[in-house]
C-alpha atoms as a PDB file:
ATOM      1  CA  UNK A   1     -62.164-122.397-156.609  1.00  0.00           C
ATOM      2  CA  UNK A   2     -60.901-119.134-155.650  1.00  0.00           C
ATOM      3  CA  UNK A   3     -61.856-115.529-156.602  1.00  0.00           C
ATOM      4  CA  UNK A   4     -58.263-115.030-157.733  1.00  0.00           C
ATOM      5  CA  UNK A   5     -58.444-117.878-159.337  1.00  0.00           C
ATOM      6  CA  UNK A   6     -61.630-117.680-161.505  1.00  0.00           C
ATOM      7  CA  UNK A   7     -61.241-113.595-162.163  1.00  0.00           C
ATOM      8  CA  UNK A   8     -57.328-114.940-162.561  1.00  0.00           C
ATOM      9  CA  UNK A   9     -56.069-111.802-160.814  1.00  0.00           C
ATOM     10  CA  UNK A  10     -52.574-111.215-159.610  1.00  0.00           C
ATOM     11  CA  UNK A  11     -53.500-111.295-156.045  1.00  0.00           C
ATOM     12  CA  UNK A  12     -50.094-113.426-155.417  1.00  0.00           C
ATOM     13  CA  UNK A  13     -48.275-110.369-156.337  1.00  0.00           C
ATOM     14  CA  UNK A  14     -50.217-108.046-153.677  1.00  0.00           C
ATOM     15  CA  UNK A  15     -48.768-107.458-150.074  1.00  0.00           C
ATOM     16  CA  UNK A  16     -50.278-106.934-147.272  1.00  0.00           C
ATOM     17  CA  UNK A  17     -52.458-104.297-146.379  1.00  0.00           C
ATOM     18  CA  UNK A  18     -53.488-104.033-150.061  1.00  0.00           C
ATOM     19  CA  UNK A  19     -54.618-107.768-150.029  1.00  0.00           C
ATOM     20  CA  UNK A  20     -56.968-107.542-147.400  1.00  0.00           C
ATOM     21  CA  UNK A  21     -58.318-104.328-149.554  1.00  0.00           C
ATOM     22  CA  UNK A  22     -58.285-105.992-152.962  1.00  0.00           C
ATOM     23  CA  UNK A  23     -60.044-108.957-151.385  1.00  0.00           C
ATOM     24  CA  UNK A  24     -62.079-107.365-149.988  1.00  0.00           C
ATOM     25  CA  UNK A  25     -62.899-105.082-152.308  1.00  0.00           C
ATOM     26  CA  UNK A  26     -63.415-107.774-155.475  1.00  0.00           C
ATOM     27  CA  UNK A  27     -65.650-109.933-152.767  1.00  0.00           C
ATOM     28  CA  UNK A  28     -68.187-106.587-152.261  1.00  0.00           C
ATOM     29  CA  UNK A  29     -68.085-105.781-156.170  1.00  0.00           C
ATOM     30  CA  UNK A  30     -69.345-110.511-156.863  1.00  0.00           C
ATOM     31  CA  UNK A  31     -72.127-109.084-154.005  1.00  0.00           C
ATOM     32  CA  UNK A  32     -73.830-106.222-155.592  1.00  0.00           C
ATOM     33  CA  UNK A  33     -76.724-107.046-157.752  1.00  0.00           C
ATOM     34  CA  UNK A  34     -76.542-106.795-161.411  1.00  0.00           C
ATOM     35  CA  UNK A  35     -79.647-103.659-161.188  1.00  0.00           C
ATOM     36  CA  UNK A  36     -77.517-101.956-158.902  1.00  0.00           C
ATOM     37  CA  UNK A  37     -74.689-101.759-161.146  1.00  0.00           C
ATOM     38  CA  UNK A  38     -76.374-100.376-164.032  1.00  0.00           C
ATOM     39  CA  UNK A  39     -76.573 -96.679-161.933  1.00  0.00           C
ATOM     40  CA  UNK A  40     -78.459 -94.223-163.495  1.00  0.00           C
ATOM     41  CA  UNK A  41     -75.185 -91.740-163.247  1.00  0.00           C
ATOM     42  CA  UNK A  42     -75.767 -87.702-162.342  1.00  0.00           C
ATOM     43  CA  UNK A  43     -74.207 -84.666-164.128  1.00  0.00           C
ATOM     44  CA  UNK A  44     -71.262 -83.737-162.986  1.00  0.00           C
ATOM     45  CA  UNK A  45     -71.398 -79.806-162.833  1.00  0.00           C
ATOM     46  CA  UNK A  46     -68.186 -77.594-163.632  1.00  0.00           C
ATOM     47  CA  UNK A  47     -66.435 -76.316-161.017  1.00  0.00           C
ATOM     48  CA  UNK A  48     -63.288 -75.165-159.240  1.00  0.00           C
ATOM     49  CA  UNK A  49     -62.641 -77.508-156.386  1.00  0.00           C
ATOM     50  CA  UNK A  50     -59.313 -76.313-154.188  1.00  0.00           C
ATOM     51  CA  UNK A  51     -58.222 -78.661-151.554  1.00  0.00           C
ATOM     52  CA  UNK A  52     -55.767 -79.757-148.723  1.00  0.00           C
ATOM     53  CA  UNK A  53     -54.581 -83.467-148.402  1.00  0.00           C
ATOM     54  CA  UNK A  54     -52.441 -85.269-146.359  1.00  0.00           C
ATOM     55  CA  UNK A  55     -51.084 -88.728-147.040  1.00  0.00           C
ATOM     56  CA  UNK A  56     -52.465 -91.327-144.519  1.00  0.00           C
ATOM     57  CA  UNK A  57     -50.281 -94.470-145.499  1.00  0.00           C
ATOM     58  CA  UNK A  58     -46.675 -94.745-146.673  1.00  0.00           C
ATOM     59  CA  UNK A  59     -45.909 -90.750-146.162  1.00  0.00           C
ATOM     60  CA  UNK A  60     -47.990 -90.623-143.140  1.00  0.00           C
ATOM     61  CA  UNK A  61     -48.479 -86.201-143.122  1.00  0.00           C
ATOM     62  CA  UNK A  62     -46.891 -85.107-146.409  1.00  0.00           C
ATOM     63  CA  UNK A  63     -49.350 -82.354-147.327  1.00  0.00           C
ATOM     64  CA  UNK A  64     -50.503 -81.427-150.963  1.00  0.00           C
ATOM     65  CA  UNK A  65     -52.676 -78.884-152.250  1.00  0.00           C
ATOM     66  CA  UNK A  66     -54.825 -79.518-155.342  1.00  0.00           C
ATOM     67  CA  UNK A  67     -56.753 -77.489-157.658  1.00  0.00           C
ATOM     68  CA  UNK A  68     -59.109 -79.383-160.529  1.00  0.00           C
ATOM     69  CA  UNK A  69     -61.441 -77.800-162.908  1.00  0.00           C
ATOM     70  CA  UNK A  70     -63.967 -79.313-164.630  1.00  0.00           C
ATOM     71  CA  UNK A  71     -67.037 -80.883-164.620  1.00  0.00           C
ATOM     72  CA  UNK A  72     -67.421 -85.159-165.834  1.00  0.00           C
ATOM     73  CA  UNK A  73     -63.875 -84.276-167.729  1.00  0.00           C
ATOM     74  CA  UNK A  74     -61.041 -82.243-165.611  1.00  0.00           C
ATOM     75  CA  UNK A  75     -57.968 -80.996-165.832  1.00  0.00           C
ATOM     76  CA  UNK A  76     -55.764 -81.078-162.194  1.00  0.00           C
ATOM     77  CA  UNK A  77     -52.487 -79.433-160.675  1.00  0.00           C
ATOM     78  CA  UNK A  78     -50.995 -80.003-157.275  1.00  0.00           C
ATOM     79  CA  UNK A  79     -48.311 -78.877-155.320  1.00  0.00           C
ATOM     80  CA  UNK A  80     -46.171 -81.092-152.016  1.00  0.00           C
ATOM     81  CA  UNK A  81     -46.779 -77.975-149.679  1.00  0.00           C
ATOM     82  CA  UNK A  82     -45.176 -80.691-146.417  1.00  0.00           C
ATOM     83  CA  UNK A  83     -42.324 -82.837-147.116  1.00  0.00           C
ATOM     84  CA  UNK A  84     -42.256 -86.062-144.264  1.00  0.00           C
ATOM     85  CA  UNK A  85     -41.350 -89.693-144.935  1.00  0.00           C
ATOM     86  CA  UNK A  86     -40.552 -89.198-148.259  1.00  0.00           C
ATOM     87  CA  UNK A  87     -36.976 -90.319-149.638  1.00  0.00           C
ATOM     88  CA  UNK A  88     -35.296 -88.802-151.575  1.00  0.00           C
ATOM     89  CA  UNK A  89     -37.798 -86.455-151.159  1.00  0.00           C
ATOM     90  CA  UNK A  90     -41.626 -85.246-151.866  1.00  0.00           C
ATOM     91  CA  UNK A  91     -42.472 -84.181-155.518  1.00  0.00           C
ATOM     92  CA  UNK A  92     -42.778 -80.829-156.269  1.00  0.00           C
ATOM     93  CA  UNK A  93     -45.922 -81.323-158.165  1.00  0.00           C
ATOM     94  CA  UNK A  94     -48.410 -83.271-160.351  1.00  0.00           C
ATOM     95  CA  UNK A  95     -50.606 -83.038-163.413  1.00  0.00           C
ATOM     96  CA  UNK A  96     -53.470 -84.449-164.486  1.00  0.00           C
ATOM     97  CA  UNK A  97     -56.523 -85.015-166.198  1.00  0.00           C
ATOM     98  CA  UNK A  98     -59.051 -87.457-165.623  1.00  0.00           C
ATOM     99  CA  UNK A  99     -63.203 -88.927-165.488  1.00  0.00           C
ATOM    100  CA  UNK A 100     -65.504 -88.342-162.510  1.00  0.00           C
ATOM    101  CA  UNK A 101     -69.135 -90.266-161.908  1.00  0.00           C
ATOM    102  CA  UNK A 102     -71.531 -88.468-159.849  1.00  0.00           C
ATOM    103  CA  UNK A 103     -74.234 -90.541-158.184  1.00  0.00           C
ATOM    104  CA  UNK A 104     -75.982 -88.059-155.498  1.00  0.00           C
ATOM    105  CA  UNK A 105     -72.874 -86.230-153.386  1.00  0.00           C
ATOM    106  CA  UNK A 106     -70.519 -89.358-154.370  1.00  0.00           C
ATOM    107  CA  UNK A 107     -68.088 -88.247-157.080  1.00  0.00           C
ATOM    108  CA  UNK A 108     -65.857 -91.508-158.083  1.00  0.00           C
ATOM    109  CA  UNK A 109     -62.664 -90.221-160.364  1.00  0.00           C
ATOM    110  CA  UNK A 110     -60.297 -92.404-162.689  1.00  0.00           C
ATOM    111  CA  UNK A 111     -57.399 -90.359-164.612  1.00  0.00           C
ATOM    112  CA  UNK A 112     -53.873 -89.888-165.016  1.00  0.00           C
ATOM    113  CA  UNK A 113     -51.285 -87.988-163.218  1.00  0.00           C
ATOM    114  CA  UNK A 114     -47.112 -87.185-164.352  1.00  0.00           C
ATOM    115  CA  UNK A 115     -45.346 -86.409-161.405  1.00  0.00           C
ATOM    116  CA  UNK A 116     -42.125 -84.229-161.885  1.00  0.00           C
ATOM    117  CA  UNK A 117     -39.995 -86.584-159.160  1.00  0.00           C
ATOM    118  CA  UNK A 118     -39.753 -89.808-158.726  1.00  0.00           C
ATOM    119  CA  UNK A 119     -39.223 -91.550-155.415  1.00  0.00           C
ATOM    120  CA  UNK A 120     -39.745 -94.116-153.028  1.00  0.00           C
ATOM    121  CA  UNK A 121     -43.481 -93.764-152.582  1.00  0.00           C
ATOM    122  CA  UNK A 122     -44.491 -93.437-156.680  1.00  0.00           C
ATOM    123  CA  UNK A 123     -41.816 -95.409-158.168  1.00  0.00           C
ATOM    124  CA  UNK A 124     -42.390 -93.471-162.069  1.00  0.00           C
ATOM    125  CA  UNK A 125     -43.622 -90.233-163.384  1.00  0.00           C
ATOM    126  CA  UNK A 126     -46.832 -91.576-164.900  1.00  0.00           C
ATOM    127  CA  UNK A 127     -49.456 -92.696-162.241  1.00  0.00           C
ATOM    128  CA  UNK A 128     -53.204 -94.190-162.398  1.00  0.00           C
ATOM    129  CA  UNK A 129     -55.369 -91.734-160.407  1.00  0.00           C
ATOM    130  CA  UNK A 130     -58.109 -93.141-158.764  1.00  0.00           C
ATOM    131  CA  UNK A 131     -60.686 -90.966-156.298  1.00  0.00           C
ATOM    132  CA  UNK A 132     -63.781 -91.299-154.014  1.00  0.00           C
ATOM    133  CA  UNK A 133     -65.401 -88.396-152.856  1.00  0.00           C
ATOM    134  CA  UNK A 134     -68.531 -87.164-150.861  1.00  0.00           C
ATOM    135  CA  UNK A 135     -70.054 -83.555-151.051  1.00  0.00           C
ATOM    136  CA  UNK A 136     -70.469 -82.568-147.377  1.00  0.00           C
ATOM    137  CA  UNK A 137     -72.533 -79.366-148.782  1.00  0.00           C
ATOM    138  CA  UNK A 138     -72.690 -77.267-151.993  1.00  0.00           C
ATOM    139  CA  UNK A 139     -69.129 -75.990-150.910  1.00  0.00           C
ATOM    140  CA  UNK A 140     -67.304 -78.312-149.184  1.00  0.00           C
ATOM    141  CA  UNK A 141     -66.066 -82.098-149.479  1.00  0.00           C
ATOM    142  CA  UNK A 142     -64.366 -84.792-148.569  1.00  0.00           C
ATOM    143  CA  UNK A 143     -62.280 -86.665-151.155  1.00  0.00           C
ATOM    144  CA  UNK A 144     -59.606 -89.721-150.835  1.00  0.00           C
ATOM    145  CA  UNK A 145     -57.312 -89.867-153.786  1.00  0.00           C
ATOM    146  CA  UNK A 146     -54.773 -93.013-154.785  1.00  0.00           C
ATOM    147  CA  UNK A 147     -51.945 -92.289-156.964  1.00  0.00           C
ATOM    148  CA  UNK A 148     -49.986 -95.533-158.345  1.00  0.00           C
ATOM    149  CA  UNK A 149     -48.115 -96.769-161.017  1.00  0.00           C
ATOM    150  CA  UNK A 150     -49.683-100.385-160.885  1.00  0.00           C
ATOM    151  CA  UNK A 151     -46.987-102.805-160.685  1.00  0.00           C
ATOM    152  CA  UNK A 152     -49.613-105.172-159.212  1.00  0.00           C
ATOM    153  CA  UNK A 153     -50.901-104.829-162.684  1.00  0.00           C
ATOM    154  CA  UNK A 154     -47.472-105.930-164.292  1.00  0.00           C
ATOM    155  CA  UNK A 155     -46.306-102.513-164.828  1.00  0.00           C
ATOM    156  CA  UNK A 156     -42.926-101.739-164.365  1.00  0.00           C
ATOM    157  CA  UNK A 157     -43.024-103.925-161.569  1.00  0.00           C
ATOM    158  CA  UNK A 158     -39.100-103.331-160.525  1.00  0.00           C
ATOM    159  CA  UNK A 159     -39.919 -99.836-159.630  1.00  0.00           C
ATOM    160  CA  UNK A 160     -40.929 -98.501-156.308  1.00  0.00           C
ATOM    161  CA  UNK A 161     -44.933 -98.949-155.556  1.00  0.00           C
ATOM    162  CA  UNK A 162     -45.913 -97.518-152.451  1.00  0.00           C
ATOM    163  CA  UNK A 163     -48.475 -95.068-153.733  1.00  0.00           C
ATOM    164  CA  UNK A 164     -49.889 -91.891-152.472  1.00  0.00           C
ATOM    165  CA  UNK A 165     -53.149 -92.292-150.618  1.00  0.00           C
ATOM    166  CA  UNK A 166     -54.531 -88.426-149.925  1.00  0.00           C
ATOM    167  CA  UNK A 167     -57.327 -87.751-147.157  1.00  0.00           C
ATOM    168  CA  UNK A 168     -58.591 -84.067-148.243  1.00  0.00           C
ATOM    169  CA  UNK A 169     -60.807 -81.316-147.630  1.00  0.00           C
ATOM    170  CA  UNK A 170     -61.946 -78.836-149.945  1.00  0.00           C
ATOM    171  CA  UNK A 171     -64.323 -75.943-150.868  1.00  0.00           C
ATOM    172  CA  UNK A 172     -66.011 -75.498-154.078  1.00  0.00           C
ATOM    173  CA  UNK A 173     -66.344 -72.860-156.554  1.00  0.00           C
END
């Protein structure tokens, strides 16, 4: 019996490349011990974290810089500051709030975001916002964010779904 079949996940639904990454990503979650799942989570401190991003997927170099406050609770606001691949065209920008986990300089993030366009890449206004991030230094990280609206979840799966998927760099205040 499958994974797909015994977690009974719409993996049917998912197109490549994201099937490879649920897959694969489901398969290394069944791996990891049930200790190592029960982290002992860090504080996430308050701070001012200001970065650059550019998409690496579906809008291959549309830029966006993003500002979030907070510390384990934040508040965000970004701005399309590069406008490629995008039709009709990029946002202007997004809000948000969201939930980070610090474990050591990893910072994972869940949240949501409204986007003020709609297009071909996020389909809606209201996106999932989902994050991975390492601190480099006391001042500086590294951060990939996902923005989608989750059709492979069954959401409004007639609109558009080809998500944001941010590489950035960023200083901390």
């Amino acid at each position: 019996m499958s994974i797909a079949v015994r977690l009974q996940l719409p993996f049917g639904i998912l197109t490549p490349p994201h099937s490879r990454f649920a897959a694969v990503a489901v398969a290394l979650l069944a791996l990891v011990p049930g200790p190592a799942r029960a982290w002992q989570w860090d504080e996430t401190k308050t701070s001012l974290r200001l970065s650059l991003g550019l998409d690496v997927f579906r809008a291959a170099g549309a830029g966006v810089a993003t500002a979030r406050y907070g510390g384990s609770w934040n508040v965000k606001a970004s701005a399309w500051v590069r406008d490629v691949h995008v039709q009709p065209e990029a946002p202007d920008y997004l809000l948000g709030a969201g939930y980070i986990w610090t474990k050591s300089k990893w910072r994972f993030g869940a949240g949501v975001v409204w986007i003020n366009e709609e297009n071909d890449i996020n389909g809606t206004r209201w996106n999932f916002d989902l994050s991975v991030g390492y601190d480099l230094s006391d001042w500086l990280f590294f951060e990939y964010q996902h923005y989608s609206h989750g059709s492979m979840l069954g959401i409004q799966t007639g609109a558009s779904n080809g998500s944001w998927n941010l590489v950035n760099f960023g200083l901390v205040f």
